[in-house]
PDB file of N, CA and C in Angstrom:
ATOM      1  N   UNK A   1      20.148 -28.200   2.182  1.00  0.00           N
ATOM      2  CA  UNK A   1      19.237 -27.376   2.948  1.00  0.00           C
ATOM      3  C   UNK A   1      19.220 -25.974   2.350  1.00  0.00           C
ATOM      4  N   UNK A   2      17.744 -25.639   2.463  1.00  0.00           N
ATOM      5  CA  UNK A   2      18.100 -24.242   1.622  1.00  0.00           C
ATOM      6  C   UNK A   2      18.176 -22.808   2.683  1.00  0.00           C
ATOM      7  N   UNK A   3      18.430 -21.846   1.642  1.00  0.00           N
ATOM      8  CA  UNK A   3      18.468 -20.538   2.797  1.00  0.00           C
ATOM      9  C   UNK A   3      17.214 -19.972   2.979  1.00  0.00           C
ATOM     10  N   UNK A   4      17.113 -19.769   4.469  1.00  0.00           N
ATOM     11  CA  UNK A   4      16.045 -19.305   4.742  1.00  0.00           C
ATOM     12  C   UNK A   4      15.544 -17.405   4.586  1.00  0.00           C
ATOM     13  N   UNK A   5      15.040 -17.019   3.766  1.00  0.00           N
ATOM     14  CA  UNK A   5      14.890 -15.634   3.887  1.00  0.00           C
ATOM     15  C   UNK A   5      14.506 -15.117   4.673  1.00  0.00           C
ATOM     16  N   UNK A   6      15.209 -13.987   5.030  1.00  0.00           N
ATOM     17  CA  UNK A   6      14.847 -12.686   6.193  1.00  0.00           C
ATOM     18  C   UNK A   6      14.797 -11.448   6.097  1.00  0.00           C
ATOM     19  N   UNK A   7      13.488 -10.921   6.112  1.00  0.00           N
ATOM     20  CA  UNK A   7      13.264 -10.493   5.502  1.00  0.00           C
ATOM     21  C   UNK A   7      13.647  -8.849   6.508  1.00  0.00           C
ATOM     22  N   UNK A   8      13.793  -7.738   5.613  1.00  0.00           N
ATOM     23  CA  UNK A   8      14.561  -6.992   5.825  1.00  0.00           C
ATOM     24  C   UNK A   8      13.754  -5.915   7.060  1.00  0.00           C
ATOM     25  N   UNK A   9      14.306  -5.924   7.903  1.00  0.00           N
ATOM     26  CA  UNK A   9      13.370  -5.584   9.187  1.00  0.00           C
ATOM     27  C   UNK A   9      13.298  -3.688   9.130  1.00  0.00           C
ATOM     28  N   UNK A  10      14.325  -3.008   8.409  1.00  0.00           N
ATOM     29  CA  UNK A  10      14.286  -1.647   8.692  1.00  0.00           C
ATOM     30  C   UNK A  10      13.066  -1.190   7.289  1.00  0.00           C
ATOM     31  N   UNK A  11      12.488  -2.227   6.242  1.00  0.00           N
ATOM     32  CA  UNK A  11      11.786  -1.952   5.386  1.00  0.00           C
ATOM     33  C   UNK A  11      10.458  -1.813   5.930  1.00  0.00           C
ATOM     34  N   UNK A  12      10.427  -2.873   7.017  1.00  0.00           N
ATOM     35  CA  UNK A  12       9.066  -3.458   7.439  1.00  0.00           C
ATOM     36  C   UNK A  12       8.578  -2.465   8.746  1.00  0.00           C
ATOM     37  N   UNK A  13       9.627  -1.328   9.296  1.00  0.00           N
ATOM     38  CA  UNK A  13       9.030  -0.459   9.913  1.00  0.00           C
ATOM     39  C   UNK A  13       8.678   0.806   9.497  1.00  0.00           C
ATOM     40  N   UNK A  14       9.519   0.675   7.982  1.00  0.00           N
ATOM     41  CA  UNK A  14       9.011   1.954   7.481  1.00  0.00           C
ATOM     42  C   UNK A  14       7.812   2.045   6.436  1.00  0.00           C
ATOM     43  N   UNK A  15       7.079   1.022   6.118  1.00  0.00           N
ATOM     44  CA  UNK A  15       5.752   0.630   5.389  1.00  0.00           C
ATOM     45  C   UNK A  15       4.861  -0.175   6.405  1.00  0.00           C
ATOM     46  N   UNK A  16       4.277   0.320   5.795  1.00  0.00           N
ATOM     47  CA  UNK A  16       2.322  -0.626   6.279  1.00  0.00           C
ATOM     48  C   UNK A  16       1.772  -1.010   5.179  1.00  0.00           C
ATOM     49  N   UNK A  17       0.815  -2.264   5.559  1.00  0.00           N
ATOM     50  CA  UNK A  17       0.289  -3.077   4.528  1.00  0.00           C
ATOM     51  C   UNK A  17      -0.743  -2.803   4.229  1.00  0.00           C
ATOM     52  N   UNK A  18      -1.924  -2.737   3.678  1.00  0.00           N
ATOM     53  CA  UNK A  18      -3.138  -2.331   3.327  1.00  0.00           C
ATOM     54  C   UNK A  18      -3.899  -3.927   3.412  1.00  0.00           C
ATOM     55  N   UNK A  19      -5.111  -3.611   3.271  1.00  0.00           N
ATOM     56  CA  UNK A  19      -5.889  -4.711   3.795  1.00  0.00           C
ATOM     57  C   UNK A  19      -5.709  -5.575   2.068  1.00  0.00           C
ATOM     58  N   UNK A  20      -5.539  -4.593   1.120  1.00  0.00           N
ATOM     59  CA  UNK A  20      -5.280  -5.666  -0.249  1.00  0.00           C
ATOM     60  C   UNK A  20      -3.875  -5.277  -0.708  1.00  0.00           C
ATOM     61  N   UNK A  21      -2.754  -5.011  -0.108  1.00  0.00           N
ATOM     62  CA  UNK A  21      -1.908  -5.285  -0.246  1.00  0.00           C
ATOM     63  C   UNK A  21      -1.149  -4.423  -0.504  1.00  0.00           C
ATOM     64  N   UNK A  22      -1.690  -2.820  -0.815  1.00  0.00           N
ATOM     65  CA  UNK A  22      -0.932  -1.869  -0.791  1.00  0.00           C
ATOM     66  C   UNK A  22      -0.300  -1.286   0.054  1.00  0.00           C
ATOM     67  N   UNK A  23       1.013  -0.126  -0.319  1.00  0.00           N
ATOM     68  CA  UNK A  23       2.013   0.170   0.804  1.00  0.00           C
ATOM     69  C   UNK A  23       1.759   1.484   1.117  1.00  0.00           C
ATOM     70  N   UNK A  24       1.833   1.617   2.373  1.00  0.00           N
ATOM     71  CA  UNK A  24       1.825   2.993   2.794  1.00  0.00           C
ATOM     72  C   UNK A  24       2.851   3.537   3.376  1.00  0.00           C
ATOM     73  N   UNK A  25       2.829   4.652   3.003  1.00  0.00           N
ATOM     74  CA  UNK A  25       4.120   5.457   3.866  1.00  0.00           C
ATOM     75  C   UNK A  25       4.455   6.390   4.314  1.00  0.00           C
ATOM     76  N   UNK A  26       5.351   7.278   4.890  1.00  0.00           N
ATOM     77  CA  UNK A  26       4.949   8.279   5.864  1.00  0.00           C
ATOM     78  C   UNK A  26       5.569   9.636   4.592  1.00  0.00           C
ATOM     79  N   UNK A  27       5.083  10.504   4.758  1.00  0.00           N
ATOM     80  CA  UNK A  27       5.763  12.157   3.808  1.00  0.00           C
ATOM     81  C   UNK A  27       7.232  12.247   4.030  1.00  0.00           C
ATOM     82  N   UNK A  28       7.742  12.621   3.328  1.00  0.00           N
ATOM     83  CA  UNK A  28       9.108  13.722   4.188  1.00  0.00           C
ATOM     84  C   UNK A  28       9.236  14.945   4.364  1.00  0.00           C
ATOM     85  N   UNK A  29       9.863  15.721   4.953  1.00  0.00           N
ATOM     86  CA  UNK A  29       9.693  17.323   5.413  1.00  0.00           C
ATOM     87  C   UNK A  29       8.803  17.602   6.052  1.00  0.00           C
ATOM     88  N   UNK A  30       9.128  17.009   7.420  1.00  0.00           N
ATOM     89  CA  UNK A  30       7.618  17.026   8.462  1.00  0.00           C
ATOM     90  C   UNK A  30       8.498  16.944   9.823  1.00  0.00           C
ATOM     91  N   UNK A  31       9.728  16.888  10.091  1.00  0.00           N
ATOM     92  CA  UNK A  31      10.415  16.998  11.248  1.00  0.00           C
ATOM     93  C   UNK A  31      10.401  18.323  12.119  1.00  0.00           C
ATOM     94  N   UNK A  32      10.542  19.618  11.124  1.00  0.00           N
ATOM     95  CA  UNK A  32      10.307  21.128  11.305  1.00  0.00           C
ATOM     96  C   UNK A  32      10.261  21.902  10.958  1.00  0.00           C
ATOM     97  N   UNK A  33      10.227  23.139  10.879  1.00  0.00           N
ATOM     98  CA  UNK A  33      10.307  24.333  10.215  1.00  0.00           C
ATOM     99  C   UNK A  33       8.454  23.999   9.525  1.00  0.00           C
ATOM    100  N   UNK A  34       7.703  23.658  10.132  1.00  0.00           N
ATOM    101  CA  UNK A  34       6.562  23.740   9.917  1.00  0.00           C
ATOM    102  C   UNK A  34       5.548  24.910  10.072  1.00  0.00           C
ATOM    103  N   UNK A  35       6.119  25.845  10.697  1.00  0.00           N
ATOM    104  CA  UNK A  35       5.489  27.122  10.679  1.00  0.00           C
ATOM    105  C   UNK A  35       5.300  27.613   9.760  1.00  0.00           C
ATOM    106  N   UNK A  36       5.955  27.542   8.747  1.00  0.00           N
ATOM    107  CA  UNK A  36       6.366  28.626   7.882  1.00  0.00           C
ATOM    108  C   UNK A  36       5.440  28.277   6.185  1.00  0.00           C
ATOM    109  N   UNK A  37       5.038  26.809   6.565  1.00  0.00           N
ATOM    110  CA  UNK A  37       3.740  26.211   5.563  1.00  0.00           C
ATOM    111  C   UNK A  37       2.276  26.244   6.012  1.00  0.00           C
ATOM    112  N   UNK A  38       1.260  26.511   4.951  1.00  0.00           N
ATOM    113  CA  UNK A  38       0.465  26.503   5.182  1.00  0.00           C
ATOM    114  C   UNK A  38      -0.906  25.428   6.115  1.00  0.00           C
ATOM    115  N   UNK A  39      -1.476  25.233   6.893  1.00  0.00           N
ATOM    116  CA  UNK A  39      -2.440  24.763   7.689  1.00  0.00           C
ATOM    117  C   UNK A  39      -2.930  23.698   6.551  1.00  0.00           C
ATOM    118  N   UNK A  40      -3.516  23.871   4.756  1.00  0.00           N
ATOM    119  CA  UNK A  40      -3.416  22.759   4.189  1.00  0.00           C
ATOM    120  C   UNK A  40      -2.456  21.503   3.766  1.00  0.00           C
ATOM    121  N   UNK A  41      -0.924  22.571   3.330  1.00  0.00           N
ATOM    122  CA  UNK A  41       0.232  21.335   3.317  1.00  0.00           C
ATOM    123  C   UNK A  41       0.366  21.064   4.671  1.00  0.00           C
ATOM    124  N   UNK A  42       0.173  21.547   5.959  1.00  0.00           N
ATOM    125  CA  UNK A  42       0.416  20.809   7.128  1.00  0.00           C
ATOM    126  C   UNK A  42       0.003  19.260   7.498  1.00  0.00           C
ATOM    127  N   UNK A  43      -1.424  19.741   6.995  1.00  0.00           N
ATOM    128  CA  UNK A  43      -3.015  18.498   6.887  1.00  0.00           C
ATOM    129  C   UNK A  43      -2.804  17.170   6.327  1.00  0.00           C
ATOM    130  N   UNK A  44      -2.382  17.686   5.022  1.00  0.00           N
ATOM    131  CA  UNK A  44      -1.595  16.818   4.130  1.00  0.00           C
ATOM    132  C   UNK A  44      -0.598  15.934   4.446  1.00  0.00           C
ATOM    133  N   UNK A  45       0.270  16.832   4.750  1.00  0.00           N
ATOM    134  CA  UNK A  45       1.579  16.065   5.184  1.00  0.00           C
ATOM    135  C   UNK A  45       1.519  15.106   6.750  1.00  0.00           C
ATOM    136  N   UNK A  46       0.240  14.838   7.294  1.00  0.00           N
ATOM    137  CA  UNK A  46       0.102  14.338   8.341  1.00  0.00           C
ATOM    138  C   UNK A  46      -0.480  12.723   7.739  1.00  0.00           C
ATOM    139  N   UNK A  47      -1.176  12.735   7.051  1.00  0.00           N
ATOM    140  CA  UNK A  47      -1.889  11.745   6.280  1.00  0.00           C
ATOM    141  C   UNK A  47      -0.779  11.066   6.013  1.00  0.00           C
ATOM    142  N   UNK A  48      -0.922   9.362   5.881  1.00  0.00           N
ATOM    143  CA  UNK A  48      -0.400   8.816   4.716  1.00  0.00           C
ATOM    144  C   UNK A  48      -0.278   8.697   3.471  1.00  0.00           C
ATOM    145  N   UNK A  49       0.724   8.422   2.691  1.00  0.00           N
ATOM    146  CA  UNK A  49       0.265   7.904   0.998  1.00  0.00           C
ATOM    147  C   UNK A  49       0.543   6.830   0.970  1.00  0.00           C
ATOM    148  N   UNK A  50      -0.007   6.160  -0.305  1.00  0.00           N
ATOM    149  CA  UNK A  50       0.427   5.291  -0.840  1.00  0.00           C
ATOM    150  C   UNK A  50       1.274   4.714  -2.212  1.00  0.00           C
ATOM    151  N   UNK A  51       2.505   3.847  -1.798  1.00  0.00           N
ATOM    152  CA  UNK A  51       3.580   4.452  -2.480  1.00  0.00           C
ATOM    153  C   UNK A  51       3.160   3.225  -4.043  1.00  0.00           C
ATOM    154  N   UNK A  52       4.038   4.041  -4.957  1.00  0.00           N
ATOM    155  CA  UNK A  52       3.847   3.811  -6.138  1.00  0.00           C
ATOM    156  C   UNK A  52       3.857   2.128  -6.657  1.00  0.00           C
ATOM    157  N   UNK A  53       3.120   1.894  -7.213  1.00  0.00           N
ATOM    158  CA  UNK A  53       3.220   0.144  -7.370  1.00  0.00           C
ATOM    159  C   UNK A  53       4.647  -0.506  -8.001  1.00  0.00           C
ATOM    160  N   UNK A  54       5.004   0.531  -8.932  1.00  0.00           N
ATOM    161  CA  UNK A  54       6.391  -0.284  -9.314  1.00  0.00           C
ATOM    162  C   UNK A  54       7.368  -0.326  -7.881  1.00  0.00           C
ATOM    163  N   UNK A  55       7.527   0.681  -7.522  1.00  0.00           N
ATOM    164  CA  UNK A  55       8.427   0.842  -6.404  1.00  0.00           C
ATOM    165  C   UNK A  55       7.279  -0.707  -5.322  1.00  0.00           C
ATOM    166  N   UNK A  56       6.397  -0.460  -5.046  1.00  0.00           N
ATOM    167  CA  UNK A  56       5.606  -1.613  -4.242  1.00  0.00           C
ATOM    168  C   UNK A  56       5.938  -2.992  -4.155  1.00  0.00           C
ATOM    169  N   UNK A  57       5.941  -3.183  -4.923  1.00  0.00           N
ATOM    170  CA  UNK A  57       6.640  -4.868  -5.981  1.00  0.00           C
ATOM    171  C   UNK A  57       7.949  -4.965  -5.269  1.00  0.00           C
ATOM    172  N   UNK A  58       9.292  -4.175  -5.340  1.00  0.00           N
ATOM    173  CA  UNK A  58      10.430  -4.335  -4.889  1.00  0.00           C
ATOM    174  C   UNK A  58      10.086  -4.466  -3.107  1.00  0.00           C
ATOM    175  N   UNK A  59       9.466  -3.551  -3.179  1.00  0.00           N
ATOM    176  CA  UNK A  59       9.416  -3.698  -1.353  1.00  0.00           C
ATOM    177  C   UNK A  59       9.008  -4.822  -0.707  1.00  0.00           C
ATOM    178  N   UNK A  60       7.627  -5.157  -1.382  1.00  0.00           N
ATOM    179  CA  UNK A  60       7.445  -5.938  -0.673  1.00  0.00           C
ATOM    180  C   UNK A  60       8.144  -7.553  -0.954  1.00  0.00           C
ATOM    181  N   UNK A  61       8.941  -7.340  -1.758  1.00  0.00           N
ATOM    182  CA  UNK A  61       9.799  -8.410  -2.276  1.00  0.00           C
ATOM    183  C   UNK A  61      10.721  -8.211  -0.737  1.00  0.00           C
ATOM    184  N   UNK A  62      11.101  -7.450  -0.594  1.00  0.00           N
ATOM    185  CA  UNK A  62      12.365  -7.032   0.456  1.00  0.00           C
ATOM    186  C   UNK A  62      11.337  -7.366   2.133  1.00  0.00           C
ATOM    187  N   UNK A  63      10.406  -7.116   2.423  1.00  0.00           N
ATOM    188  CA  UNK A  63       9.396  -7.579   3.499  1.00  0.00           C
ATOM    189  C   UNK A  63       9.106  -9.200   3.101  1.00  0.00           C
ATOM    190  N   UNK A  64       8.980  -9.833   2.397  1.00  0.00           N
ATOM    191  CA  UNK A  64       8.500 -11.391   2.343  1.00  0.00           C
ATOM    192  C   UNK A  64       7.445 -11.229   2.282  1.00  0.00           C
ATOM    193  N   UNK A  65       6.953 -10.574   1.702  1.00  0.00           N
ATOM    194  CA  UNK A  65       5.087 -10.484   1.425  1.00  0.00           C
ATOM    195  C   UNK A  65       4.402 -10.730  -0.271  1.00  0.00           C
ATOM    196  N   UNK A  66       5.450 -10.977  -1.174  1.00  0.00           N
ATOM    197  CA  UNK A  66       5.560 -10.580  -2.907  1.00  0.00           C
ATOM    198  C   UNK A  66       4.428 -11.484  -2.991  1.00  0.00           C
ATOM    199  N   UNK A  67       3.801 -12.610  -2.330  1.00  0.00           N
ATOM    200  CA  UNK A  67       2.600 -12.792  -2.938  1.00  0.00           C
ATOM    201  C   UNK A  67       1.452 -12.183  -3.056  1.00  0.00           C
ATOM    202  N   UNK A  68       1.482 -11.030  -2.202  1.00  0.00           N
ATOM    203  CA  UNK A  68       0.057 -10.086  -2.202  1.00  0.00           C
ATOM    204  C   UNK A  68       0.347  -9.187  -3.722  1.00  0.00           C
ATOM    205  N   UNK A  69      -0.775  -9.321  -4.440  1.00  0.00           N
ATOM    206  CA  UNK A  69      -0.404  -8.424  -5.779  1.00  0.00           C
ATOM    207  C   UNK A  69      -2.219  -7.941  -5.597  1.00  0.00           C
ATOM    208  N   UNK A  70      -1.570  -6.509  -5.507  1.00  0.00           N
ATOM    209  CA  UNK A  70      -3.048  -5.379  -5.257  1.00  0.00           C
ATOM    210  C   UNK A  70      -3.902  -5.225  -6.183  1.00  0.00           C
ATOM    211  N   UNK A  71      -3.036  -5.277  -7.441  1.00  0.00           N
ATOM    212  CA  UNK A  71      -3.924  -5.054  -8.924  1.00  0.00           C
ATOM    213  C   UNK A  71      -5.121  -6.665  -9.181  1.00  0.00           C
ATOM    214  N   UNK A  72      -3.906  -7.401  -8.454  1.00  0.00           N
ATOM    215  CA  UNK A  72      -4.593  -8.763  -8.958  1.00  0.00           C
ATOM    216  C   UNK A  72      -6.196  -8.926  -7.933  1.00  0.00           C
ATOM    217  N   UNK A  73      -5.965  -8.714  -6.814  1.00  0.00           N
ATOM    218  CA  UNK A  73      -6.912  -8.368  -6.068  1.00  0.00           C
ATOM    219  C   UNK A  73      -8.596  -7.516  -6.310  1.00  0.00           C
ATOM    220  N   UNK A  74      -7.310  -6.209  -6.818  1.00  0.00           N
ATOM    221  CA  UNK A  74      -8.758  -5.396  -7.181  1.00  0.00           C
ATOM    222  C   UNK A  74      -9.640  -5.974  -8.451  1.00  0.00           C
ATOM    223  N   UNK A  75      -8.872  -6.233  -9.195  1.00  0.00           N
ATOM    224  CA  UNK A  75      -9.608  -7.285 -10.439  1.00  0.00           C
ATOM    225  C   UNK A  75     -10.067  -8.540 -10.030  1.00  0.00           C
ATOM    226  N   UNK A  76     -10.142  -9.211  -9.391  1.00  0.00           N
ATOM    227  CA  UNK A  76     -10.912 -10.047  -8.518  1.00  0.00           C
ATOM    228  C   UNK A  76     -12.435  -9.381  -7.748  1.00  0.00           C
ATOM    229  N   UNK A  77     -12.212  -8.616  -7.271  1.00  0.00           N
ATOM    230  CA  UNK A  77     -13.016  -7.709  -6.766  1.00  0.00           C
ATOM    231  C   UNK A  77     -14.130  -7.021  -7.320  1.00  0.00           C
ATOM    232  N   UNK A  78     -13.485  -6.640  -8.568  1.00  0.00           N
ATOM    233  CA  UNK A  78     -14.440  -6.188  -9.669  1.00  0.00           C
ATOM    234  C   UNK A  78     -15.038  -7.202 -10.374  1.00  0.00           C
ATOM    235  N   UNK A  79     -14.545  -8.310 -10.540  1.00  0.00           N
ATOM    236  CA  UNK A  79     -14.885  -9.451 -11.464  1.00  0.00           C
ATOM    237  C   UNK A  79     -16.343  -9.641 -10.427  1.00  0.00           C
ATOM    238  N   UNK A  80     -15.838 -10.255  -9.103  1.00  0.00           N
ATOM    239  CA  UNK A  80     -17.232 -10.857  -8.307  1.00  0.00           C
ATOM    240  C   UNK A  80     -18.352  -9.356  -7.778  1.00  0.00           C
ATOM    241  N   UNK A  81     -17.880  -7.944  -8.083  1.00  0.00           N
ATOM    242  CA  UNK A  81     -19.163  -7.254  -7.688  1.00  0.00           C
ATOM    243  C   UNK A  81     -19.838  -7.266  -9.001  1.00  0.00           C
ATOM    244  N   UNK A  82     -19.124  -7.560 -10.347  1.00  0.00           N
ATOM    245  CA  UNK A  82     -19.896  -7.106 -11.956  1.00  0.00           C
ATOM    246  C   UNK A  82     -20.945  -8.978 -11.732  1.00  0.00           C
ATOM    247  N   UNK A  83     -20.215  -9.915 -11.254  1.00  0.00           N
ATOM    248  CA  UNK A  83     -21.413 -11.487 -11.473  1.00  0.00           C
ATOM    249  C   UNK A  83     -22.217 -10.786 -10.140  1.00  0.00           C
ATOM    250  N   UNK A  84     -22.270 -10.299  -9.157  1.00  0.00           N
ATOM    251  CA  UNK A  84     -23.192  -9.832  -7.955  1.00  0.00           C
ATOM    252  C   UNK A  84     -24.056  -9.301  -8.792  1.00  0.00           C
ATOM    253  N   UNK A  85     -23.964  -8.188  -9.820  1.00  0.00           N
ATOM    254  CA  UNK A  85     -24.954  -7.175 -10.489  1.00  0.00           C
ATOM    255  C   UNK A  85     -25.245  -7.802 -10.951  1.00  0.00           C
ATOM    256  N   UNK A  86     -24.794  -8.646 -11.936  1.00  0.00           N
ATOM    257  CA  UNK A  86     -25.685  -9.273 -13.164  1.00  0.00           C
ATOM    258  C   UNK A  86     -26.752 -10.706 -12.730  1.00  0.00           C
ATOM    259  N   UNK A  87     -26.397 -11.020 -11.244  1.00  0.00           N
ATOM    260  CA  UNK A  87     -27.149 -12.520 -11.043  1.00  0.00           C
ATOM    261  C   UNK A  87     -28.328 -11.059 -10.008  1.00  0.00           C
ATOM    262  N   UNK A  88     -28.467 -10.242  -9.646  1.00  0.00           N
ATOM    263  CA  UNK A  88     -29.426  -9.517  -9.028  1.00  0.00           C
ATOM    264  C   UNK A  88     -30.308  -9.091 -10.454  1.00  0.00           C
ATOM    265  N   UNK A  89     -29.543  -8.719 -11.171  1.00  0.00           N
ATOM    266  CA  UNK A  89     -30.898  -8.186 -12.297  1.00  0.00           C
ATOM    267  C   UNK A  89     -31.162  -9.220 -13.333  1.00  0.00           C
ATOM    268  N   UNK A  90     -30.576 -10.387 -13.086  1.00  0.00           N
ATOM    269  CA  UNK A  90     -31.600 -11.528 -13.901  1.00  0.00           C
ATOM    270  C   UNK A  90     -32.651 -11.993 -13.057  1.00  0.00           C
ATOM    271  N   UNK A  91     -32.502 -11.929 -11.520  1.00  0.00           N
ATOM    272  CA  UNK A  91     -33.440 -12.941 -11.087  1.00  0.00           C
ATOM    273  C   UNK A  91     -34.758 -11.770 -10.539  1.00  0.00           C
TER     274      UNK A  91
END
């Protein structure tokens, strides 16, 4: 019988998934002393990012998600909008 993976639960509250598979995540240096920065790094630092793809790969290895691959996606994506253009301006 094999082992069942479980997947690491303190990873999976600190990322979000994107609808194609990218990770998001929250800033750091946003707990306090926020006065003392400007109204744009404030703005900023409220937003999400999205974290770097090499680092992405490990994570979501560590969440149980490693089959979503974002790059592979977006090249899919591009492949079927470039045959969309080209079957609209032949016909």
């Amino acid at each position: 019988m094999a082992y069942k993976f479980k997947p690491n639960k303190s990873v999976a509250k600190r990322f979000k998934v994107s609808k194609t598979g990218k990770l998001k995540r929250h800033h750091a240096f946003t707990s306090h002393l926020m006065s003392a920065r400007d109204s744009n790094t404030r703005r900023k630092l409220r937003k999400s990012a999205v974290l770097f793809e090499g680092h992405a790969a490990n994570i979501r290895k560590l969440m149980g998600i490693h089959k979503l691959k974002p790059a592979k996606i977006a090249h899919e994506k591009k492949l079927a909008a470039a045959k969309e253009a080209s079957t609209s301006t032949a016909a």
